[in-house]
N, C-alpha and C. Protein backbone atom coordinates (compact mmCIF):
# COMPACT_ATOMS: atom_id res chain seq x y z
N UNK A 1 -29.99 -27.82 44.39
CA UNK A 1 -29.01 -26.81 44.05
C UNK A 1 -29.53 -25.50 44.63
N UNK A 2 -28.76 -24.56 45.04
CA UNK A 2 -28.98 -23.48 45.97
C UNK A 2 -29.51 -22.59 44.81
N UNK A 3 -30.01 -21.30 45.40
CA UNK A 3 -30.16 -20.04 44.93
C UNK A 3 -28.60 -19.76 44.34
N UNK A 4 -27.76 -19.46 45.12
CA UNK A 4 -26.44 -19.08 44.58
C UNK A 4 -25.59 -19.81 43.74
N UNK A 5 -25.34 -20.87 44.15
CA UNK A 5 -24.86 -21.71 43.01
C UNK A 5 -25.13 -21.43 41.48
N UNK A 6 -27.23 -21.51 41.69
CA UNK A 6 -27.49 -21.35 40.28
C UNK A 6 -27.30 -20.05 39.72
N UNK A 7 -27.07 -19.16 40.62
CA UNK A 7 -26.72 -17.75 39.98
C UNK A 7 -25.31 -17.81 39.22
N UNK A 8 -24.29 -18.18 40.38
CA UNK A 8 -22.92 -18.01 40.01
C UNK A 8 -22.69 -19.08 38.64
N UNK A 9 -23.23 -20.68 38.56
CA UNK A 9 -23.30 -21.29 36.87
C UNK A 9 -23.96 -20.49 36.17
N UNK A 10 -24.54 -19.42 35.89
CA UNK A 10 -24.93 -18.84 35.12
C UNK A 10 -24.34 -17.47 34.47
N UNK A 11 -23.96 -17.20 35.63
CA UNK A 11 -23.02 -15.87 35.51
C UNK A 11 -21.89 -16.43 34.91
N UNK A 12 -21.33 -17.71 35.15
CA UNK A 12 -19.81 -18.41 34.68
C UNK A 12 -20.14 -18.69 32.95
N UNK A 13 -21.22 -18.99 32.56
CA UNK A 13 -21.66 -19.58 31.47
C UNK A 13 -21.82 -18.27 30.49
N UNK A 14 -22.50 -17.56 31.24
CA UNK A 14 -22.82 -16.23 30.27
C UNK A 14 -21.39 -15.56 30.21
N UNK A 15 -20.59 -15.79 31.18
CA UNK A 15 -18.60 -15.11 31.00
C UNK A 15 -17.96 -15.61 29.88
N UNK A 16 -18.61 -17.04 30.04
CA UNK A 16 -17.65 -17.67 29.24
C UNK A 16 -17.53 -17.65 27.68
N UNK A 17 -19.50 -17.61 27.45
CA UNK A 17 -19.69 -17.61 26.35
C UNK A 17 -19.22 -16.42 25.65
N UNK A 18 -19.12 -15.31 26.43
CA UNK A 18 -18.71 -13.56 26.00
C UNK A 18 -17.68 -13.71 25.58
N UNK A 19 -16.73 -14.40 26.93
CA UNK A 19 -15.07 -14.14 26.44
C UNK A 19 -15.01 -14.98 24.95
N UNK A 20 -15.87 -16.17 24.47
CA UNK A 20 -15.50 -16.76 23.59
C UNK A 20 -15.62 -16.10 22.17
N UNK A 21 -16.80 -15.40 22.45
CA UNK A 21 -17.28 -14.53 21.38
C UNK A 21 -16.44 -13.13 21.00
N UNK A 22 -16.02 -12.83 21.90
CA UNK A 22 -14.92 -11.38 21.97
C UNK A 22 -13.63 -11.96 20.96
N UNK A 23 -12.97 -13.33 21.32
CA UNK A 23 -11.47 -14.20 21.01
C UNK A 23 -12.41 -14.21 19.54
N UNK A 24 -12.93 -14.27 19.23
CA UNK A 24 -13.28 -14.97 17.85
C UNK A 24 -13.41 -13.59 16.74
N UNK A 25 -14.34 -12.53 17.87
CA UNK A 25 -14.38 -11.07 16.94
C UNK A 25 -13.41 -10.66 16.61
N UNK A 26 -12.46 -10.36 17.89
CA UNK A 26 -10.88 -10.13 17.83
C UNK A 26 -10.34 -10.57 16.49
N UNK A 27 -10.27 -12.20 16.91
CA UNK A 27 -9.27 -12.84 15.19
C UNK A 27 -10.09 -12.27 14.40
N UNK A 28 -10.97 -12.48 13.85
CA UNK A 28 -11.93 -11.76 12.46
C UNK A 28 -11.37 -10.86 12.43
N UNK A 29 -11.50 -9.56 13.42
CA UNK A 29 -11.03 -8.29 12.83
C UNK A 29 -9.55 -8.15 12.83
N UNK A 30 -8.96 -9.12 13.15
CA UNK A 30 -7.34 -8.85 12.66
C UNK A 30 -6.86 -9.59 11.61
N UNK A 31 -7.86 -10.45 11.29
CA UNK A 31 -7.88 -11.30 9.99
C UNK A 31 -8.15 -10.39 8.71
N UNK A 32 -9.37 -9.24 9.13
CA UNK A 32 -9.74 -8.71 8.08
C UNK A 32 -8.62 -7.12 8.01
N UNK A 33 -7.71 -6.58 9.16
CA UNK A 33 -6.90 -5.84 8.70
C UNK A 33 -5.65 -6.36 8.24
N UNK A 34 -5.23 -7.67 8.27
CA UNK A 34 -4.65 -8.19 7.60
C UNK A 34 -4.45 -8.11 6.12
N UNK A 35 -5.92 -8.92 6.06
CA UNK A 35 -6.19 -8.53 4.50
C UNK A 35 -6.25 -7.03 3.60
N UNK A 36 -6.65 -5.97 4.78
CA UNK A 36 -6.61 -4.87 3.89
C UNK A 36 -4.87 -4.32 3.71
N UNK A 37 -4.44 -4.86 4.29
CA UNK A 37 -2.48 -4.63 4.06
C UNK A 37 -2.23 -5.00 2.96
N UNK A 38 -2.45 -6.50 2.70
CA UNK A 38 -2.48 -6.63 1.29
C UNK A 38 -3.06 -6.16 0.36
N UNK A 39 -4.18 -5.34 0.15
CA UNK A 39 -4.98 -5.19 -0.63
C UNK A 39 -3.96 -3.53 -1.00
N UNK A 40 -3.72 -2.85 0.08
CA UNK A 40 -2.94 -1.54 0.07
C UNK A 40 -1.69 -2.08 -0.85
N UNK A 41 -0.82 -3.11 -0.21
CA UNK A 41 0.44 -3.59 -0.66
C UNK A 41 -0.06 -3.62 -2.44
N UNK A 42 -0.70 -4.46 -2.96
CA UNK A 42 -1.46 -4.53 -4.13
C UNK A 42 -1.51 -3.27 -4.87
N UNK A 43 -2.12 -2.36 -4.02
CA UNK A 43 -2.58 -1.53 -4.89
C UNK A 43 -1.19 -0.35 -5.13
N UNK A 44 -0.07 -0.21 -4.29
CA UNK A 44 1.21 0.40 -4.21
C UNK A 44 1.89 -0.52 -5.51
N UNK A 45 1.97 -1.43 -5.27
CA UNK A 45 2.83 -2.08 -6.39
C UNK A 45 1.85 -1.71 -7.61
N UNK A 46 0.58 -1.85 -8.00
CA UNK A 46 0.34 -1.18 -9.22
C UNK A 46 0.75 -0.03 -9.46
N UNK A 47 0.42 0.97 -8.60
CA UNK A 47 1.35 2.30 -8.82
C UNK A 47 2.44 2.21 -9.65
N UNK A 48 3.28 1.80 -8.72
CA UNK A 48 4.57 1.69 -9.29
C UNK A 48 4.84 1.01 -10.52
N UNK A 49 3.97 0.22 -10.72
CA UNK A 49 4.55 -0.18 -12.36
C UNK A 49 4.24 0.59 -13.23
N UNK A 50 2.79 1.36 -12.94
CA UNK A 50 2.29 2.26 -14.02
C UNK A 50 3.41 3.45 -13.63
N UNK A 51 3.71 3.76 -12.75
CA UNK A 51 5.27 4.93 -13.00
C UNK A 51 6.32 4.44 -13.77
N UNK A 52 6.38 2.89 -13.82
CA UNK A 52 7.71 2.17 -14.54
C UNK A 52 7.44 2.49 -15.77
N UNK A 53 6.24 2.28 -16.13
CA UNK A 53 5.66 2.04 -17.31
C UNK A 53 5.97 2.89 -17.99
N UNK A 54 5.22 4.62 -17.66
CA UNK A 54 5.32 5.66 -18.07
C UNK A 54 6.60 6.70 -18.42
N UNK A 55 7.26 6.04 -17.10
CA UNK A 55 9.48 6.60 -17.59
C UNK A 55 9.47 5.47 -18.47
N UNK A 56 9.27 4.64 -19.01
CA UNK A 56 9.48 4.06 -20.12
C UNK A 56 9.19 5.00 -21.29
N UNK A 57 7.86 4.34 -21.18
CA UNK A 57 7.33 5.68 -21.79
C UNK A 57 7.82 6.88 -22.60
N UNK A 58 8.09 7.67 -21.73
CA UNK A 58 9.37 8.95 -21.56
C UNK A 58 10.34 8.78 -22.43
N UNK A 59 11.16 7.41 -22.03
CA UNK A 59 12.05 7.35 -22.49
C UNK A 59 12.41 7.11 -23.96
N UNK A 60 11.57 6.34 -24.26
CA UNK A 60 11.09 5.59 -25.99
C UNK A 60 10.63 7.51 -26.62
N UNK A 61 9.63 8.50 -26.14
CA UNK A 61 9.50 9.09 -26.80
C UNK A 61 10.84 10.29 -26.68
N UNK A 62 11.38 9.84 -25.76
CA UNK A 62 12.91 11.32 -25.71
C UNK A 62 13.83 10.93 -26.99
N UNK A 63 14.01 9.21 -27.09
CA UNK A 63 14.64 8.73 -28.27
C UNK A 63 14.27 8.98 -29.58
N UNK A 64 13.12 8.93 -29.59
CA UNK A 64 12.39 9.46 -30.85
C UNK A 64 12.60 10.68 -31.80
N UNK A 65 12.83 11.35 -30.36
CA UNK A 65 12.08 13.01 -30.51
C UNK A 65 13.91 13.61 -31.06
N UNK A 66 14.91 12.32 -30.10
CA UNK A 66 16.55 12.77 -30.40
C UNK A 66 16.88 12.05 -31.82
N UNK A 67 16.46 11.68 -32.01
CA UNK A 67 16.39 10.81 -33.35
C UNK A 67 15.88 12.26 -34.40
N UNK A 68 14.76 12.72 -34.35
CA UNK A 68 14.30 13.18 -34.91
C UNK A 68 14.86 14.73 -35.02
N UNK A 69 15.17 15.12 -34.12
CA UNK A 69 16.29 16.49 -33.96
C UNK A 69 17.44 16.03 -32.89
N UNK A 70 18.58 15.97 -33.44
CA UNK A 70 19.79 15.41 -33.00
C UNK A 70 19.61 16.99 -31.50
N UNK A 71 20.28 16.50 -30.55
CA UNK A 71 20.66 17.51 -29.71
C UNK A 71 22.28 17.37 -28.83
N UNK A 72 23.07 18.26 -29.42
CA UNK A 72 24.25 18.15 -28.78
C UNK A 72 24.39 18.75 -27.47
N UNK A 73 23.96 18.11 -26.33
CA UNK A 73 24.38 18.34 -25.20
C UNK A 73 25.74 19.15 -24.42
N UNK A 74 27.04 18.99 -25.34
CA UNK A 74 28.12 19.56 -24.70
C UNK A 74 28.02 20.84 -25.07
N UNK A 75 27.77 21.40 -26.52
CA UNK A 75 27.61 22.36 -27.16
C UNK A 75 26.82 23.15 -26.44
N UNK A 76 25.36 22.82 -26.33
CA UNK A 76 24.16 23.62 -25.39
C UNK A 76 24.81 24.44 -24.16
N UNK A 77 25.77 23.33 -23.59
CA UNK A 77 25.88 23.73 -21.90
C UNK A 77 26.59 24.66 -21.82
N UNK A 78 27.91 24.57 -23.07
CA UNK A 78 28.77 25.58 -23.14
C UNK A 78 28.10 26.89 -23.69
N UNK A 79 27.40 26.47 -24.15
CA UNK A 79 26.76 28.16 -24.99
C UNK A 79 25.54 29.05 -23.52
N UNK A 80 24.92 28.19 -22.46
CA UNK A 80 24.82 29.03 -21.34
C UNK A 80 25.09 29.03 -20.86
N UNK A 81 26.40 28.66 -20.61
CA UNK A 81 27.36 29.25 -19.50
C UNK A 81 27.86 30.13 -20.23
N UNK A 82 28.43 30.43 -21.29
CA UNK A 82 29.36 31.73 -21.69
C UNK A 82 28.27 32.84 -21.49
N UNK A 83 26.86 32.44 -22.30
CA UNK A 83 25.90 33.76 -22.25
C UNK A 83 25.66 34.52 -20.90
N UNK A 84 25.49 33.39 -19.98
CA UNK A 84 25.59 33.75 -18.78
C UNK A 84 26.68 34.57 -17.82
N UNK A 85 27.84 35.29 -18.28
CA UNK A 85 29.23 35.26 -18.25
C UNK A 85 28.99 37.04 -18.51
């Protein structure tokens, strides 16, 4: 086997093995931003329930609080608008 030959199988071998190693880093790291989408997606939907949660929340104590001192809404609106007048 020549001088060149054995250069160029070697040079082909060491290409090959690179490109194989690059295809494999590649998937990993799109495997692993994959996963952080979900992990974001995850962590947005908790958000949002703890906002669901909390206008709940809200809402149970606005009932309470109307329960507890009636508030006539039509009455109120009309009395600042005339003051306002």
């Amino acid at each position: 086997m020549s001088l060149a030959s054995k250069i160029t199988l070697g040079s082909v071998s060491v290409l090959t093995v690179g490109i194989i190693y690059g295809v494999h880093y590649i998937q990993k790291l799109e495997e692993y931003n994959m996963y952080q989408g979900v992990v974001h997606d995850q962590e947005r939907q908790r958000i949002k329930q703890e906002r669901v949660d909390e206008l709940r929340m809200q809402q149970a104590l606005q009932k309470e609080y109307e329960i507890a001192q009636p508030v006539d809404r039509s009455s109120s609106s009309l009395q600042s608008s005339s003051g306002k007048s």
